[in-house]
C-alpha atoms as a PDB file:
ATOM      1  CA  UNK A   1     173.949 260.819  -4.489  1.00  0.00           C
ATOM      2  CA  UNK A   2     173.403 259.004  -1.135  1.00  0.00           C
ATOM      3  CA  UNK A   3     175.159 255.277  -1.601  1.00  0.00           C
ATOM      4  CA  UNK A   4     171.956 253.454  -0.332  1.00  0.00           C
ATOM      5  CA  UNK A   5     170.286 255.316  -3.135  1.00  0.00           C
ATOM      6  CA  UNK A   6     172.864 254.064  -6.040  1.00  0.00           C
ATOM      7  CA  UNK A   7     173.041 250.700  -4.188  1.00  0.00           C
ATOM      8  CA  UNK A   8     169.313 250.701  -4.567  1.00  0.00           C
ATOM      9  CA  UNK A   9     169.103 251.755  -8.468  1.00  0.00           C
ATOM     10  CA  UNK A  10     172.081 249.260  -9.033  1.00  0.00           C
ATOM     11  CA  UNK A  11     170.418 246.378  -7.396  1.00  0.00           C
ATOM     12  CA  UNK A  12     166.815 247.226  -9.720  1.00  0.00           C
ATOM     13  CA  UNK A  13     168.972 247.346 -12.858  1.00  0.00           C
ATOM     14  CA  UNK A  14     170.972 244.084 -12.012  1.00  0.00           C
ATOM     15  CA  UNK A  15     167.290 242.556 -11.366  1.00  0.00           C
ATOM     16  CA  UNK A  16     166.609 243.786 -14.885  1.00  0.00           C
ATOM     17  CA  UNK A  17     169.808 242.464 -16.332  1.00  0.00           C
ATOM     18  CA  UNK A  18     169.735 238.983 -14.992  1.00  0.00           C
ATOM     19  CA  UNK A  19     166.071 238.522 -15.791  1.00  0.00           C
ATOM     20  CA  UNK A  20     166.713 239.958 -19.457  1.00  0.00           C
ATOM     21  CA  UNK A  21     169.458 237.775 -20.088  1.00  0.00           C
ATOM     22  CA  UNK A  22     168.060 234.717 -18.572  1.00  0.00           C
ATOM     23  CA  UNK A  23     167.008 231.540 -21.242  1.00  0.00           C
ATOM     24  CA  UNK A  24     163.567 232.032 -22.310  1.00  0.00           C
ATOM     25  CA  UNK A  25     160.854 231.644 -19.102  1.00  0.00           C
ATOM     26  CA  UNK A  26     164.165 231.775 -16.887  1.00  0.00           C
ATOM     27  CA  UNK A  27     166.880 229.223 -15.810  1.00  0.00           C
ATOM     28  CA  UNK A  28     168.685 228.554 -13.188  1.00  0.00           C
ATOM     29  CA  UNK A  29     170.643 231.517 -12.662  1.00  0.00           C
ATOM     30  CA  UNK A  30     167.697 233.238 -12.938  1.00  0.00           C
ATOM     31  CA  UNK A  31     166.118 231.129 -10.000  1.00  0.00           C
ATOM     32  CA  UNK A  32     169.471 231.523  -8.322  1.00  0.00           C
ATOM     33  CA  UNK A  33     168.638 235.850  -8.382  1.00  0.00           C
ATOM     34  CA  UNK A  34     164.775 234.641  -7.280  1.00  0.00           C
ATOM     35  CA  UNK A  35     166.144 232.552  -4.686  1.00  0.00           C
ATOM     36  CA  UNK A  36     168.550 235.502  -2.817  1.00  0.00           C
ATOM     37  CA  UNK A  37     165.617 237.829  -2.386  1.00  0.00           C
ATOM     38  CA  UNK A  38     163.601 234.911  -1.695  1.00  0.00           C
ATOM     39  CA  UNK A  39     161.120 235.818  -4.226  1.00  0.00           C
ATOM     40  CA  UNK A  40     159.166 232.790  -5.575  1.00  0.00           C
ATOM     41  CA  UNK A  41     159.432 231.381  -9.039  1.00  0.00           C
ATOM     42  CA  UNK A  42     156.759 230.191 -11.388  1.00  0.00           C
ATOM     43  CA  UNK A  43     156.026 226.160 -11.089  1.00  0.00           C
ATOM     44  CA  UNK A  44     156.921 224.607 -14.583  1.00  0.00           C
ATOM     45  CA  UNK A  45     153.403 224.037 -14.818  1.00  0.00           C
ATOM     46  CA  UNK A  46     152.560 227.500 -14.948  1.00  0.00           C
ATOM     47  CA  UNK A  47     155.527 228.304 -17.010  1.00  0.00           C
ATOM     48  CA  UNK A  48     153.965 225.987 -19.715  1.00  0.00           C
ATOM     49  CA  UNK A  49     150.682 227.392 -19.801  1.00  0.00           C
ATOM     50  CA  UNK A  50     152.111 230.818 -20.006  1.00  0.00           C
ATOM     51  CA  UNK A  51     154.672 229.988 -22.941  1.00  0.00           C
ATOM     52  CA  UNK A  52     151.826 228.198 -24.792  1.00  0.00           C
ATOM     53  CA  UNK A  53     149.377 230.814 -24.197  1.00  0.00           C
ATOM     54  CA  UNK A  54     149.103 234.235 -26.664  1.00  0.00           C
ATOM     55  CA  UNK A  55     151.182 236.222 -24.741  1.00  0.00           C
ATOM     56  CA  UNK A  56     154.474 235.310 -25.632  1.00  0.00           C
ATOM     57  CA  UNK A  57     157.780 236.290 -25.104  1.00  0.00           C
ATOM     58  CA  UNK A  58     161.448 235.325 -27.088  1.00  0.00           C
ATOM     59  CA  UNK A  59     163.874 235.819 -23.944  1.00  0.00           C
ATOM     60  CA  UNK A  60     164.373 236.629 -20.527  1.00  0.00           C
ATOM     61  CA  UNK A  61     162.190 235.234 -17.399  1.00  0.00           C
ATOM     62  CA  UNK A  62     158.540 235.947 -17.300  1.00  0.00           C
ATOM     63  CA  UNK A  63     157.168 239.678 -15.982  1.00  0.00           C
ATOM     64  CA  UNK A  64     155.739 238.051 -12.959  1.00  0.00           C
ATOM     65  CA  UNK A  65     158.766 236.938 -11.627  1.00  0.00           C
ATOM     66  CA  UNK A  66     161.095 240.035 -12.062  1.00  0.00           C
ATOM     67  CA  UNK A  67     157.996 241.838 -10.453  1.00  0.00           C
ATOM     68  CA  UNK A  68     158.213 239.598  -7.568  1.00  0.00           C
ATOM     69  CA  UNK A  69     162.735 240.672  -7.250  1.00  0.00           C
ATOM     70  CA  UNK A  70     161.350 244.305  -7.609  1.00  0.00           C
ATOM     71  CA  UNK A  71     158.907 243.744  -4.786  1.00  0.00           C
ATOM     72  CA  UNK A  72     162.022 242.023  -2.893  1.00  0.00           C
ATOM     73  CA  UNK A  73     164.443 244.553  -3.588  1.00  0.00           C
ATOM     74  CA  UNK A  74     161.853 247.452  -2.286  1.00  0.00           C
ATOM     75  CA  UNK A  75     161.193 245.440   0.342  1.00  0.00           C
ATOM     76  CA  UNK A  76     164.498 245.080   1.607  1.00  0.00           C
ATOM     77  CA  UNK A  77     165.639 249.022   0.609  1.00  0.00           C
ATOM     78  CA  UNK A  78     162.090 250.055   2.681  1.00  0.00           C
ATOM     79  CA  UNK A  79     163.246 248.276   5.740  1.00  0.00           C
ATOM     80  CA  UNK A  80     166.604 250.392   5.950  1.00  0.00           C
ATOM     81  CA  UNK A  81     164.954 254.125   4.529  1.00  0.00           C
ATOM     82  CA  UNK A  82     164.530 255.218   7.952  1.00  0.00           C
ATOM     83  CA  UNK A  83     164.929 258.751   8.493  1.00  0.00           C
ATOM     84  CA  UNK A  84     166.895 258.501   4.870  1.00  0.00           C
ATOM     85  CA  UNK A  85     164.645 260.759   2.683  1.00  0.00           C
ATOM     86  CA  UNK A  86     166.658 260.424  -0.956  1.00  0.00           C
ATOM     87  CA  UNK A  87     166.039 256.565  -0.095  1.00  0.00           C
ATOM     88  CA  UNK A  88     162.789 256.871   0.941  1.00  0.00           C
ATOM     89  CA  UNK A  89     162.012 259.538  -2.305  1.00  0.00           C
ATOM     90  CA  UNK A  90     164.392 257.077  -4.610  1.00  0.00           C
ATOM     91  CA  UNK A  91     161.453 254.076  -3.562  1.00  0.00           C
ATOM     92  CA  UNK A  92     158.825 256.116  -4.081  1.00  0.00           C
ATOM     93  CA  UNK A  93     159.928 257.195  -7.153  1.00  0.00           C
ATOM     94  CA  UNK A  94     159.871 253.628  -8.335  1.00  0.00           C
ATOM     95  CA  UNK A  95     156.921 253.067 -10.475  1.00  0.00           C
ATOM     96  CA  UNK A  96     156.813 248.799 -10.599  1.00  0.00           C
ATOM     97  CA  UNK A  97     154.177 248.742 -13.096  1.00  0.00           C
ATOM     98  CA  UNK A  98     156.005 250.860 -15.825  1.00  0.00           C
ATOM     99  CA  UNK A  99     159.412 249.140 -15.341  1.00  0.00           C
ATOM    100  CA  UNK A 100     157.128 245.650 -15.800  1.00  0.00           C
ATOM    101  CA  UNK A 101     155.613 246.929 -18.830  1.00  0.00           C
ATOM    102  CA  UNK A 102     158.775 248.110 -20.052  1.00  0.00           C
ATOM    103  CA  UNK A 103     160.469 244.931 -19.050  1.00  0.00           C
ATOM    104  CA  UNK A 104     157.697 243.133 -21.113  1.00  0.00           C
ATOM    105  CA  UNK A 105     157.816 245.283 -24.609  1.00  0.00           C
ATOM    106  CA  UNK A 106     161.637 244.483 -24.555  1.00  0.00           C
ATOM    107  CA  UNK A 107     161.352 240.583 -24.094  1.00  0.00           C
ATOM    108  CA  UNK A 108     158.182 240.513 -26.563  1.00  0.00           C
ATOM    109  CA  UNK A 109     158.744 238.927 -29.871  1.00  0.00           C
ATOM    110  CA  UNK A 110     158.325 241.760 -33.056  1.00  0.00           C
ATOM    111  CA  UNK A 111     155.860 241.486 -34.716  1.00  0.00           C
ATOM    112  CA  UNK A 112     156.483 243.995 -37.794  1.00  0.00           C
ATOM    113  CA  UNK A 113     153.448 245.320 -40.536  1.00  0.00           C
ATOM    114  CA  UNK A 114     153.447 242.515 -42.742  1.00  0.00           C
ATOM    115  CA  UNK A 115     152.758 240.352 -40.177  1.00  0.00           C
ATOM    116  CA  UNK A 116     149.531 241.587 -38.953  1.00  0.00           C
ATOM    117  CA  UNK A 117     147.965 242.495 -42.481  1.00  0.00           C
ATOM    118  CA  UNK A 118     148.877 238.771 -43.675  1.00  0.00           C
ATOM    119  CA  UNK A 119     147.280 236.953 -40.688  1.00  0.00           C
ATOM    120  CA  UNK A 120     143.987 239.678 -40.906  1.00  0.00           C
ATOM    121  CA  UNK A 121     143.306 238.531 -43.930  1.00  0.00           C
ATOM    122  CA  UNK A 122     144.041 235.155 -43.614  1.00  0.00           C
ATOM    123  CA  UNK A 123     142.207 235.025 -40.548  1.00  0.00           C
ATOM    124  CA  UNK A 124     139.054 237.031 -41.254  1.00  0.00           C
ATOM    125  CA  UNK A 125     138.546 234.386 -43.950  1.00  0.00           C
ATOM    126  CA  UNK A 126     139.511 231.427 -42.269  1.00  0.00           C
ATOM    127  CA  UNK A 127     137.219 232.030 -39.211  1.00  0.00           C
ATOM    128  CA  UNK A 128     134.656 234.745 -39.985  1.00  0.00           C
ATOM    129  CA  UNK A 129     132.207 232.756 -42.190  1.00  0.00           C
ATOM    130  CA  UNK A 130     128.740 231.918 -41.000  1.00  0.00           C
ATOM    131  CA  UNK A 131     128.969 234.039 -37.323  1.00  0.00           C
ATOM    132  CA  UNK A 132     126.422 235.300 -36.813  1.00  0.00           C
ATOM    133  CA  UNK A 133     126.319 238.434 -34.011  1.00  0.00           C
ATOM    134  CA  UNK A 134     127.930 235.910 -30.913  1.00  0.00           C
ATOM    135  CA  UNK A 135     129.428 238.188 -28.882  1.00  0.00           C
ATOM    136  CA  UNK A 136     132.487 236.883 -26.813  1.00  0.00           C
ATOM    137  CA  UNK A 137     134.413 238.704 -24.264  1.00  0.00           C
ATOM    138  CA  UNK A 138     137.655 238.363 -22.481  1.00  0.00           C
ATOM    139  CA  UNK A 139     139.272 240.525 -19.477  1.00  0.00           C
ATOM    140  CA  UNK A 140     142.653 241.346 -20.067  1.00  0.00           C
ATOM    141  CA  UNK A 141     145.324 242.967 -17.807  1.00  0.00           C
ATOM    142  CA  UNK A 142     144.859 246.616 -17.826  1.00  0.00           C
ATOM    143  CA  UNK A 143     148.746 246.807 -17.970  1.00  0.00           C
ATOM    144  CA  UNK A 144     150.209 244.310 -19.955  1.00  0.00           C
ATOM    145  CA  UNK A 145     147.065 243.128 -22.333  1.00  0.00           C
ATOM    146  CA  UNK A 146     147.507 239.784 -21.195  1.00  0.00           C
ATOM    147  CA  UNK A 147     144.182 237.504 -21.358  1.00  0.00           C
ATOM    148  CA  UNK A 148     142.569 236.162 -18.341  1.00  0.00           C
ATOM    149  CA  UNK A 149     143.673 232.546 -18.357  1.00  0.00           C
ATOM    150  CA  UNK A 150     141.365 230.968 -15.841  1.00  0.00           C
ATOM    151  CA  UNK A 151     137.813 231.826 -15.513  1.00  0.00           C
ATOM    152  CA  UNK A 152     137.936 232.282 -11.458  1.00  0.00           C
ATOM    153  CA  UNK A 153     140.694 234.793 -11.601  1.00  0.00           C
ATOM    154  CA  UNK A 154     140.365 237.737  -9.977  1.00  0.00           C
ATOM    155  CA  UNK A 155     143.702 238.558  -8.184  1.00  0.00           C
ATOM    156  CA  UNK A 156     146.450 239.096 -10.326  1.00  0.00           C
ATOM    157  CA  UNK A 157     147.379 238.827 -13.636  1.00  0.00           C
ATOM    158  CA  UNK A 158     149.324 235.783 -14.216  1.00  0.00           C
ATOM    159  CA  UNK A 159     151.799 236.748 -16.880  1.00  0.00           C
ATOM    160  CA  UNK A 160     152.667 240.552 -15.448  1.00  0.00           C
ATOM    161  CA  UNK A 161     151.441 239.905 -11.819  1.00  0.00           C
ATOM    162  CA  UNK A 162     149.701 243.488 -12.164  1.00  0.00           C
ATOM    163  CA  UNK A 163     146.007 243.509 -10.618  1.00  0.00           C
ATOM    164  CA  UNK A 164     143.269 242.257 -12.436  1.00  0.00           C
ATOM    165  CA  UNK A 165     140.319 244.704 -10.661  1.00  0.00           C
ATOM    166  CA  UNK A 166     140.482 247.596  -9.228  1.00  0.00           C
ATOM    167  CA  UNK A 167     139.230 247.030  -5.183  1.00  0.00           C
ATOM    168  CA  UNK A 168     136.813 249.570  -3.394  1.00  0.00           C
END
């Protein structure tokens, strides 16, 4: 294997690492990784409204922000790939949205059987009564499930930073 190839794949999976092993919604070695590829962070404004919102998460930095490394690190390996086709076929072969979803399920908390039958049937009792056909709709993220969190967004998902609409 070409070394630009394994220098590539070892920079991705060191991306991973750090961002896996970073405090829950990232710290500052985390923003030290960002910070060397330049990629930029979540304000701690955001990083609230994302840890209070339903998507949650029990480790690691957010899915945005590894995204952003990834981007970074592609960037960077692009720039080089030249005439280098096992680079150039090694970034192509690179499919960001899986190893984001991926990245996601692993840093998710578990939420095992029990769980979800006991809050059904606490829930449909709790907040079923007296509705009466109101229908109520929310876009979510196409790759991580992820609600819409502001009504005027139509870029990218906040939480996975995977687009929202498709564009014509």
């Amino acid at each position: 294997m070409d070394d630009t190839v394994m220098n590539f794949n070892s920079e991705i999976e060191q991306a991973f690492q750090s961002a896996y092993h970073a405090e829950k919604g990232g710290d500052a070695k985390w923003k030290g990784v960002m910070d060397s590829y330049g990629s930029e962070g979540l304000s701690q404004e955001m990083k609230e409204k994302l840890l209070n919102s339903e998507m949650k998460i029990v480790r690691g930095a957010f899915p945005i922000e590894l995204r952003r490394v990834y981007e970074a690190i592609i960037g960077k390996y692009s720039a080089q790939a030249g005439g280098n086709q096992p680079l150039q076929s090694a970034i192509n072969g690179f499919d960001i949205e899986t190893k984001v979803l991926e990245y996601y399920q692993k840093i998710k908390p578990f939420s095992g059987l029990g769980d979800i039958f006991k809050n059904a049937s606490t829930g449909t009792a709790k907040y079923s009564q007296g509705l009466k056909g109101e229908k109520q709709s929310t876009y979510k993220c196409k790759n991580c499930g992820a609600p819409r969190l502001e009504e005027m967004q139509y870029d990218n998902c906040l939480f996975c930073g995977s687009k929202l609409f498709e564009r014509v």
